[in-house]
Protein backbone atom coordinates (compact mmCIF):
# COMPACT_ATOMS: atom_id res chain seq x y z
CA UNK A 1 -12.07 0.92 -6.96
CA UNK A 2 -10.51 1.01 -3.40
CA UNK A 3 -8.26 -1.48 -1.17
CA UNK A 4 -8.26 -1.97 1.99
CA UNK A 5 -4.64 -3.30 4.06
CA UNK A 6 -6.16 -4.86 7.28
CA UNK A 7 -3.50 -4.50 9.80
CA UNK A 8 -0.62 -1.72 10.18
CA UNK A 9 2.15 -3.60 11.07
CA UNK A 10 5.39 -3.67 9.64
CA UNK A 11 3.73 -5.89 6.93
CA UNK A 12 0.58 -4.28 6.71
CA UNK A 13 2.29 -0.96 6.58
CA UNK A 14 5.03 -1.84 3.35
CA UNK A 15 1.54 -3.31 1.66
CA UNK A 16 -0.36 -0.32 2.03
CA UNK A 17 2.57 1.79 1.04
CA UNK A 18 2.81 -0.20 -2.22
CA UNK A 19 -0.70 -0.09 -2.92
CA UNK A 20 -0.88 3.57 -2.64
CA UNK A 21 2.16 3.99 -4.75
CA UNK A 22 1.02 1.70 -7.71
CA UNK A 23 -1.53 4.28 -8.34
CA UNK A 24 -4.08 1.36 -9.37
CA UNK A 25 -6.91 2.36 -6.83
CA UNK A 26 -8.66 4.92 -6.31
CA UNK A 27 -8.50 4.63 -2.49
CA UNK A 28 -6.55 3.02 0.08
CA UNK A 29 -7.69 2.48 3.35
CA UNK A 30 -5.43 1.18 6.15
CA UNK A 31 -7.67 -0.57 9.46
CA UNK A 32 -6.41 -1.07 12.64
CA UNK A 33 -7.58 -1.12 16.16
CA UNK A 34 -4.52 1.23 17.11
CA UNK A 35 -4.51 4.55 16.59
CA UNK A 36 -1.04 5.20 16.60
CA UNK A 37 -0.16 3.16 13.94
CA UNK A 38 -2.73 3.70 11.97
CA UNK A 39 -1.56 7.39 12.29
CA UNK A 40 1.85 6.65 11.38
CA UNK A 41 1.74 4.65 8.32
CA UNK A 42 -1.21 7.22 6.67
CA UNK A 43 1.95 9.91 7.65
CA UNK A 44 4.46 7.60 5.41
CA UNK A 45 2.22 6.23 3.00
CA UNK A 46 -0.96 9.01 2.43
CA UNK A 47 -3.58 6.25 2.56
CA UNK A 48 -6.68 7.00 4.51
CA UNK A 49 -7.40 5.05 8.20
CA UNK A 50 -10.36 3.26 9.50
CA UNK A 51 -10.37 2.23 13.37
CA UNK A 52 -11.19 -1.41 13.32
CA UNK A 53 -11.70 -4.41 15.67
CA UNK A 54 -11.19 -7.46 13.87
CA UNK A 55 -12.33 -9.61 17.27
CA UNK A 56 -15.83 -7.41 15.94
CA UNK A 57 -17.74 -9.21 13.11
CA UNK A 58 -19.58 -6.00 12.78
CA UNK A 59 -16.27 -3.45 12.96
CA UNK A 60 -14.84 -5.85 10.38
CA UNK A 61 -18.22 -5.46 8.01
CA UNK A 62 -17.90 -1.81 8.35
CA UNK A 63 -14.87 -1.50 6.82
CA UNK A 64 -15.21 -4.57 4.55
CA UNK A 65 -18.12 -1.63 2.86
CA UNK A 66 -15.27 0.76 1.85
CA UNK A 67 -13.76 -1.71 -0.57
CA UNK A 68 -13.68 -3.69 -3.40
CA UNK A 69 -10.33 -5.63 -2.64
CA UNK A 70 -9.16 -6.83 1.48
CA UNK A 71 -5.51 -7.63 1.79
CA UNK A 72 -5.15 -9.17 5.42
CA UNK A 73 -2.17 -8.32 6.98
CA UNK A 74 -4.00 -9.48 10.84
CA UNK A 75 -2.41 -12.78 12.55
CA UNK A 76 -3.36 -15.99 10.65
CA UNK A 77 -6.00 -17.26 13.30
CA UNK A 78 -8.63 -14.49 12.03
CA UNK A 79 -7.76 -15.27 7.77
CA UNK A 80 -10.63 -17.94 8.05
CA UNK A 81 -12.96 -15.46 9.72
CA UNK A 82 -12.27 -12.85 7.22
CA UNK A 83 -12.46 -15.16 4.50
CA UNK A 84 -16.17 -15.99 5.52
CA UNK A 85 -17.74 -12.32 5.71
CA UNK A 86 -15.37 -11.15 2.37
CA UNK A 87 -17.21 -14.17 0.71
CA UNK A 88 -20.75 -13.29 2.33
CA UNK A 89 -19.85 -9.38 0.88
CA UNK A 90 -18.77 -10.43 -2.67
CA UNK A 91 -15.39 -8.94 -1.42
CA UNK A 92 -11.53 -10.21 -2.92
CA UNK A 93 -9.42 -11.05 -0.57
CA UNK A 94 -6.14 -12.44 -0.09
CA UNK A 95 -3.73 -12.86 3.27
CA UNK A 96 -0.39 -13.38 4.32
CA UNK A 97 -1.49 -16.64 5.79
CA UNK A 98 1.00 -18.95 8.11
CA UNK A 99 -0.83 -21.87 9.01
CA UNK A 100 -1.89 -25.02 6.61
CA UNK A 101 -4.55 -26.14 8.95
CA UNK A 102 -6.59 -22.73 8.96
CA UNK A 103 -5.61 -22.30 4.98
CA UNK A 104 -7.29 -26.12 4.59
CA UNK A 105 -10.37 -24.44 5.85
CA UNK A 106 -10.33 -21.22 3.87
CA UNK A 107 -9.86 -23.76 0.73
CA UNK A 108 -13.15 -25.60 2.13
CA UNK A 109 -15.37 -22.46 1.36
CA UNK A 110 -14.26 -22.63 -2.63
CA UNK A 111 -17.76 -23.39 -3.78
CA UNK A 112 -19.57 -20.50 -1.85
CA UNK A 113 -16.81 -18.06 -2.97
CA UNK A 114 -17.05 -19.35 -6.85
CA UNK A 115 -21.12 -18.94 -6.03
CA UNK A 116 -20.60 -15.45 -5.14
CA UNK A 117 -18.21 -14.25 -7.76
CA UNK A 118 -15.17 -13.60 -5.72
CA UNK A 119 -11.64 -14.75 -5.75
CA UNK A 120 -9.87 -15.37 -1.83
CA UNK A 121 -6.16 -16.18 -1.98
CA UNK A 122 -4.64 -17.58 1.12
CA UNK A 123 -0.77 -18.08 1.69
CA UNK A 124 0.65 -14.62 -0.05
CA UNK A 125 3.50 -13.55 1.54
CA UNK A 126 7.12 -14.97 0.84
CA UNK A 127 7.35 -18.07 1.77
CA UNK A 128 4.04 -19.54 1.72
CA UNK A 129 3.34 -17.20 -1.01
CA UNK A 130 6.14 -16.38 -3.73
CA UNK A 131 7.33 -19.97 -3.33
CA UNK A 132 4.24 -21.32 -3.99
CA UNK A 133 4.22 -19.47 -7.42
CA UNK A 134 7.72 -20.29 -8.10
CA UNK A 135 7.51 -23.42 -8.06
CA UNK A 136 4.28 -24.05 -10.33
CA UNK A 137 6.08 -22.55 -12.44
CA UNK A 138 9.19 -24.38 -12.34
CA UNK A 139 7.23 -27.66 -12.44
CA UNK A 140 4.89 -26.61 -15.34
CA UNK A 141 7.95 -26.54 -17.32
CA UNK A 142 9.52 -29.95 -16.97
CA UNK A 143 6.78 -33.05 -18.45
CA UNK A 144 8.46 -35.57 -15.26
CA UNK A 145 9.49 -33.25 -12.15
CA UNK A 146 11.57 -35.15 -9.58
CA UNK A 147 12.67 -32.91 -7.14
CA UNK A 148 11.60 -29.46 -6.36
CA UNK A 149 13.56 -27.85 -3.20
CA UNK A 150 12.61 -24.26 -1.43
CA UNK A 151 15.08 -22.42 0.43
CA UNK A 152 14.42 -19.24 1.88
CA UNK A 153 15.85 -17.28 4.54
CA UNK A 154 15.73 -14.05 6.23
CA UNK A 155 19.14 -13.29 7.55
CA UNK A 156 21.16 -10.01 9.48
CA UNK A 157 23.61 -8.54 6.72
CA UNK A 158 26.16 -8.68 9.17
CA UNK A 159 25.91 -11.77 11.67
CA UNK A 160 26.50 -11.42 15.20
CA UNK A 161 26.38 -14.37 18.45
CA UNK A 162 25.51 -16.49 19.64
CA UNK A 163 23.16 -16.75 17.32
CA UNK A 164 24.12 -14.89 14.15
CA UNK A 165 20.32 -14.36 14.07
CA UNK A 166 18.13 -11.11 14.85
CA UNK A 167 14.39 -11.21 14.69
CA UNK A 168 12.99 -9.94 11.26
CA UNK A 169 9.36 -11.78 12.19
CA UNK A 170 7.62 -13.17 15.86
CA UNK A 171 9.68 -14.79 18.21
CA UNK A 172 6.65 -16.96 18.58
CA UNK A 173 6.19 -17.92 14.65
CA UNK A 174 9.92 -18.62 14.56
CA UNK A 175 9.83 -21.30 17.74
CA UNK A 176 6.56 -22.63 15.75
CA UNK A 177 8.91 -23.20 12.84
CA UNK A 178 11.58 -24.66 14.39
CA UNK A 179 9.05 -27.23 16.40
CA UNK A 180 5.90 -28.44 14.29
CA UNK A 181 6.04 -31.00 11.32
CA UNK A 182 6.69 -29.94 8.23
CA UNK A 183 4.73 -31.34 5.32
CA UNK A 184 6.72 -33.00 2.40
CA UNK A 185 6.34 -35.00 -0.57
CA UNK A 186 8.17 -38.48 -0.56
CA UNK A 187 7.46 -40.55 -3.94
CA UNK A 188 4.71 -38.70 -5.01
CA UNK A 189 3.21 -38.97 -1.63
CA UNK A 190 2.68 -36.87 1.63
CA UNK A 191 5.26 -36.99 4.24
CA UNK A 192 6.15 -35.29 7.58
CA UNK A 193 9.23 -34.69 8.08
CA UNK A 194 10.76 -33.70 12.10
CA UNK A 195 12.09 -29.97 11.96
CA UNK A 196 15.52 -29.14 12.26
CA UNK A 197 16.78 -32.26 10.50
CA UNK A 198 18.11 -33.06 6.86
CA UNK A 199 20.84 -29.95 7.47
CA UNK A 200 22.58 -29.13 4.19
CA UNK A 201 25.40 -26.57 3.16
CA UNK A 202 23.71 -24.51 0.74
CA UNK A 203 25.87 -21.75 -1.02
CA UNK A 204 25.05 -17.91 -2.33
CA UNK A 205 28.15 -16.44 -3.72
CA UNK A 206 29.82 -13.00 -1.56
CA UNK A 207 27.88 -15.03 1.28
CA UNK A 208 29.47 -16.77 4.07
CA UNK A 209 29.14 -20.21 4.92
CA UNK A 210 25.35 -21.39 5.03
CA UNK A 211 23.07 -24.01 6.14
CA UNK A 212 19.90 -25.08 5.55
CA UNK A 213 17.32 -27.17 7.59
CA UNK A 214 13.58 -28.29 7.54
CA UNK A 215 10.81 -26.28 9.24
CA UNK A 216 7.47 -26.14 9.43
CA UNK A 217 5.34 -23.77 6.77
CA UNK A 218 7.10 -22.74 4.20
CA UNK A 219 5.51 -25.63 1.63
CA UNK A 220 2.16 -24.81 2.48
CA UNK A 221 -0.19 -26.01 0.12
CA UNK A 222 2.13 -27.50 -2.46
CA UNK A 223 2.47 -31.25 -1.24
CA UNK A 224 -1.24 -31.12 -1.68
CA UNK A 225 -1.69 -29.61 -5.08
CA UNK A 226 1.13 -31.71 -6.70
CA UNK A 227 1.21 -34.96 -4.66
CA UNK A 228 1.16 -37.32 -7.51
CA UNK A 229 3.01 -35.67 -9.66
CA UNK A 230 6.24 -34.56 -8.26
CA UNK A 231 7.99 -36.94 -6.60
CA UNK A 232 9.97 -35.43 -3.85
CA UNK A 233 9.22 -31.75 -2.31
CA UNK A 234 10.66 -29.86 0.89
CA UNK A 235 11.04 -26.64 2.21
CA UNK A 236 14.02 -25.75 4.17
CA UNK A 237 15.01 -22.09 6.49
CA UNK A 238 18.30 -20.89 5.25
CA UNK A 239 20.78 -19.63 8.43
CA UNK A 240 24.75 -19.01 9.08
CA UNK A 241 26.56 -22.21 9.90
CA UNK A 242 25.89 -23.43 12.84
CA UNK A 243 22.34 -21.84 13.53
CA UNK A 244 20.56 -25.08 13.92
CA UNK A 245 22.65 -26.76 16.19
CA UNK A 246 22.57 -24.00 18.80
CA UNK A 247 18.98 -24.38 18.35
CA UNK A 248 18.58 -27.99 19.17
CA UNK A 249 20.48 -27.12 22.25
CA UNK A 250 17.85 -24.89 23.46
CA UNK A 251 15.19 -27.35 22.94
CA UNK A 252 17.07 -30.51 24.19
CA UNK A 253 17.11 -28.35 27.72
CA UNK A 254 13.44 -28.01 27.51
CA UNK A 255 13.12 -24.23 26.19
CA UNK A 256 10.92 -25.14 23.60
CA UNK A 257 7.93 -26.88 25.10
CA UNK A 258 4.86 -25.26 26.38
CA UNK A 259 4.41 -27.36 29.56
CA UNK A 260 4.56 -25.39 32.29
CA UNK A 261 7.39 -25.76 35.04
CA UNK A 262 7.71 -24.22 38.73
CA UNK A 263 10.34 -21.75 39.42
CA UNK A 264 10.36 -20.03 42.56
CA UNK A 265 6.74 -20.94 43.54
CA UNK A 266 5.96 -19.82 40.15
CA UNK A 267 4.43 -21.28 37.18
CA UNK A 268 6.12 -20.66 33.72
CA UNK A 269 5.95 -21.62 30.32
CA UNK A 270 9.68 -22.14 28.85
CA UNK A 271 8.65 -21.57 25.74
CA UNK A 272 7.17 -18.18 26.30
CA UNK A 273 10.68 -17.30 28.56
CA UNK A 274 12.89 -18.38 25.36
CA UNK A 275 10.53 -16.30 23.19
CA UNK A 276 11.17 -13.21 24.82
CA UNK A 277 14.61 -13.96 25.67
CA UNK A 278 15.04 -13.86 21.83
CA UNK A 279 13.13 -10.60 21.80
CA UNK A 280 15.35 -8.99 24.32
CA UNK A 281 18.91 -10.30 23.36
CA UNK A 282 18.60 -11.22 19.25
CA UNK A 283 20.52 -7.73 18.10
CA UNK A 284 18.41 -5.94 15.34
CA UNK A 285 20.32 -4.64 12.56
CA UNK A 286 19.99 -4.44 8.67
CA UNK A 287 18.93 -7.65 6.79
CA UNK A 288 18.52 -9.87 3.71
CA UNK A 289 16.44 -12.31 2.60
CA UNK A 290 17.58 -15.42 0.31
CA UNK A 291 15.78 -17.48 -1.90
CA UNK A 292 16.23 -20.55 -4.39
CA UNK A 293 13.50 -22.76 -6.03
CA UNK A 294 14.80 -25.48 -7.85
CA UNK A 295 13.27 -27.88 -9.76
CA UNK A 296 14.74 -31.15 -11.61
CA UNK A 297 13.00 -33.48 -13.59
CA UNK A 298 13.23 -34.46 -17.78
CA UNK A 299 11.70 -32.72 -20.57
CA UNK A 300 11.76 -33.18 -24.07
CA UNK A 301 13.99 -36.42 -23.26
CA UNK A 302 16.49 -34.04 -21.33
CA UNK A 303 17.24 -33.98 -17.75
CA UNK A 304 17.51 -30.57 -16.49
CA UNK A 305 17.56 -28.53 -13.12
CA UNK A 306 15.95 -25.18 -13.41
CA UNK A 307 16.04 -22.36 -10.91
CA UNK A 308 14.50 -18.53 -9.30
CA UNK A 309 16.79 -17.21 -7.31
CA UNK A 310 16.34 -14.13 -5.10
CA UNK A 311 18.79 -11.99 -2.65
CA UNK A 312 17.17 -8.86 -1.46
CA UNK A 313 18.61 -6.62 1.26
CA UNK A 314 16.71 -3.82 3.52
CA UNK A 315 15.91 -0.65 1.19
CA UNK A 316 17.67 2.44 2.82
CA UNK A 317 15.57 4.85 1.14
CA UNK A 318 12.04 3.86 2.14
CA UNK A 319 13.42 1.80 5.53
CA UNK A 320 11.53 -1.14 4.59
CA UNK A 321 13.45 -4.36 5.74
CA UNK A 322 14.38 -6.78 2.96
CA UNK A 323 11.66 -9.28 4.79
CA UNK A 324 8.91 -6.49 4.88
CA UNK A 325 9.89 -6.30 0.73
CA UNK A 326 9.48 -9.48 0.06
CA UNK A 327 6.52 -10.04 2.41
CA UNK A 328 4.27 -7.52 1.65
CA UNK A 329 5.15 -6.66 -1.87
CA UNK A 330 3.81 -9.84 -3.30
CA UNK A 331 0.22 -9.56 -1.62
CA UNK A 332 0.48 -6.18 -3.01
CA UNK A 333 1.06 -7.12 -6.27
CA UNK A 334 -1.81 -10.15 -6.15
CA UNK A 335 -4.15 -7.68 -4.44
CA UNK A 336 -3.88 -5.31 -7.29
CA UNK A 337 -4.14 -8.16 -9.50
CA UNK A 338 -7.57 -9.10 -8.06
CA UNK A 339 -8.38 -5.46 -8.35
CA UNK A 340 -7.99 -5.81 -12.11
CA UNK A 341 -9.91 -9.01 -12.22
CA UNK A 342 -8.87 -12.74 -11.98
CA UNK A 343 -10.75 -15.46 -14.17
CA UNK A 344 -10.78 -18.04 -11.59
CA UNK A 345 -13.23 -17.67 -8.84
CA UNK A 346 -13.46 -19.14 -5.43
CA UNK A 347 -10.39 -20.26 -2.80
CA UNK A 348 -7.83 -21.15 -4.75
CA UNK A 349 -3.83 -21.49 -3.35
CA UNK A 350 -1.56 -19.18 -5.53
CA UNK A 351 -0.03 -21.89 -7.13
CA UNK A 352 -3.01 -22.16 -9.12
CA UNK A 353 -4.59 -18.97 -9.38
CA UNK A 354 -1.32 -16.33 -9.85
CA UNK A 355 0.25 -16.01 -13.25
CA UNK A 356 3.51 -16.40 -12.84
CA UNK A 357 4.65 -14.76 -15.42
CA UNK A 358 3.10 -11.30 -14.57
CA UNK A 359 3.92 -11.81 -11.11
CA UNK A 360 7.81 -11.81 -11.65
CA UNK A 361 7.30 -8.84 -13.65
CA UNK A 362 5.80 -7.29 -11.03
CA UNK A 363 8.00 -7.55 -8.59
CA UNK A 364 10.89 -7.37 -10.48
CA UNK A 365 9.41 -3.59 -10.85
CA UNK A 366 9.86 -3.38 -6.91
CA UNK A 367 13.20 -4.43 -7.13
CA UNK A 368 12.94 -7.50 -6.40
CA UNK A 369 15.29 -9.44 -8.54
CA UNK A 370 14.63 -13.06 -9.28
CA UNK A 371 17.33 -14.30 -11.58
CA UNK A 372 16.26 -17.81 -13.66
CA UNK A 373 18.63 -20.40 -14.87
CA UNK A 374 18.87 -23.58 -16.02
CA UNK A 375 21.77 -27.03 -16.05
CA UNK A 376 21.13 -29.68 -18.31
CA UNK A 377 22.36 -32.79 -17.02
CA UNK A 378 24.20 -35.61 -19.19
């Protein structure tokens, strides 16, 4: 059986490394349009390359031919794309997804995919992704589920201005977060909520001072696969104090919008100059990433709060950054997992297709540590 990482990225490259070191295929191919990369991550990893164009239906199907399982590691807009020719090739699939309207339409092509025998999982990455299967869990366990709250955040080790910020993803998909709706549950029902508002002081002991705020993507699916029975659900970015109002600066002086202005005869987009003005002036340096999933409800006549929590920080050895780790390791993991052969069929959101169970296990084997608790409440 052989896997094949599209993309060779920093995510696509720390997927196809894990793949190849798991040992559970028999090949691992790694497709990408640039030959550089592709020449650098079969260096680090040992996995074989194919040259692919994924703007190429037929590039795409030629690779598609050299495996049983895809892991898309591409930008979100082509997941629905590859979702339709893995489908039309009786190929498993799953991708690191980043945007609910494209994953709606991947979820619309369930019956075709349970027609042809495969399994596609959208949304696998950290946070949509390990979240998602989190919290299923978390809520599976309590018989009334009241709140669930996900906070995630990918953070320098050491903090530096203005910002105390440096890029671990696109300056683009963090503007997106910080701007677009995000999607809630309110009393059992669906609610959009404005990003950056609802700040909170959250708290990770040996950590400074933290906040945390909502954006846009991190729920994903979950308001839609458990409106009705939780009653209130949100997803919040964890940063250093202060993070969020600097932020709301920026956009109050226009930086964020994509309506273009004049400057010097010249039309620009102030979005695109605050993107790369994070590019060029966010320091890079070492990082972290945190994570909580709560969940409080009653069970058994008991009202309880139960809890993952996560901190990870950049691995030294291998070089991969703590977000990298906890991006590409869990599409690793549910790749290999539809390698071995899931019982559900179709498009299904990892809430409801990835046992949870095995999936800790797994990545607790990659060292990433999710520690459970639980507070009963009088």
């Amino acid at each position: 059986m052989n896997a094949l990482v599209l993309g060779s990225g920093m995510m696509g490259y720390a997927a196809t490394y894990d793949l190849v070191k798991s040992g559970m295929f028999a090949k691992v191919y790694v497709g990408d349009i640039d030959a550089e990369k592709l020449d650098r991550v079969s260096k680090h990893t040992g996995a074989e390359t194919i040259k692919v164009n994924v703007n190429k239906t037929e590039s795409i199907k030629q690779a598609f031919k050299m495996a049983d399982v895809v892991l898309s590691a591409v930008p979100y807009f082509y997941n629905l794309k590859l979702t339709r020719i893995a489908i039309s090739m009786k190929k498993h699939m799953c991708d690191l997804g980043g945007n609910i309207d494209i994953v709606h339409e991947q979820l619309a092509l369930n019956e075709k995919a349970q027609r042809m025998g495969v399994t596609i999982i959208p949304d696998c990455g950290l946070a949509p992704g390990t979240v998602n299967i989190l919290a299923a869990k978390l809520i599976s366990m309590l018989e009334q589920a009241d709140d669930v709250k996900l906070r995630v955040g990918g953070l320098p080790q050491t903090p530096k201005p203005p910002l105390e910020y440096s890029l671990v993803f696109s300056a683009h998909g963090l503007i997106n977060e910080y701007m677009e709706k995000c999607i809630a549950l309110r009393n059992g029902e669906l609610a959009y909520l404005d990003p950056l508002e609802d700040l909170e002081q959250i708290h990770f002991d040996g950590l400074p001072e933290l906040e945390a705020f909502n954006t846009s993507g991190g729920s994903s699916t979950l308001p839609f696969t458990f409106r009705g029975r939780v009653k209130n659900l949100d997803y919040k970015t964890i940063r250093y104090a202060g993070h969020c109002e600097k932020i709301k600066l920026l956009f109050s002086l226009g930086l964020g919008t994509k309506d273009p202005i004049v400057v010097d005869n010249k039309k620009v987009v102030p979005r695109n100059v605050l993107a790369k003005l994070l590019e060029m002036h966010l320091p890079r340096s070492e990082d972290m990433v945190l994570l909580r999933v709560t969940a409080s409800g009653i069970t058994g006549g008991v009202k309880k709060t139960l809890a993952y929590e996560m901190i990870d920080k950049q691995d030294k050895n291998t070089g991969h950054t703590a977000m990298m780790r906890t991006t590409a390791y869990p599409a690793s993991v549910i790749a290999i997992m539809l390698g071995q052969g899931m019982p559900l069929k179709g498009v299904l959101p990892g809430e409801l297709a990835i046992n949870a169970d095995t999936f800790i296990t797994e990545l607790q084997k990659r060292g990433l540590k999710i520690q459970y608790s639980e507070q009963k409440h009088n």
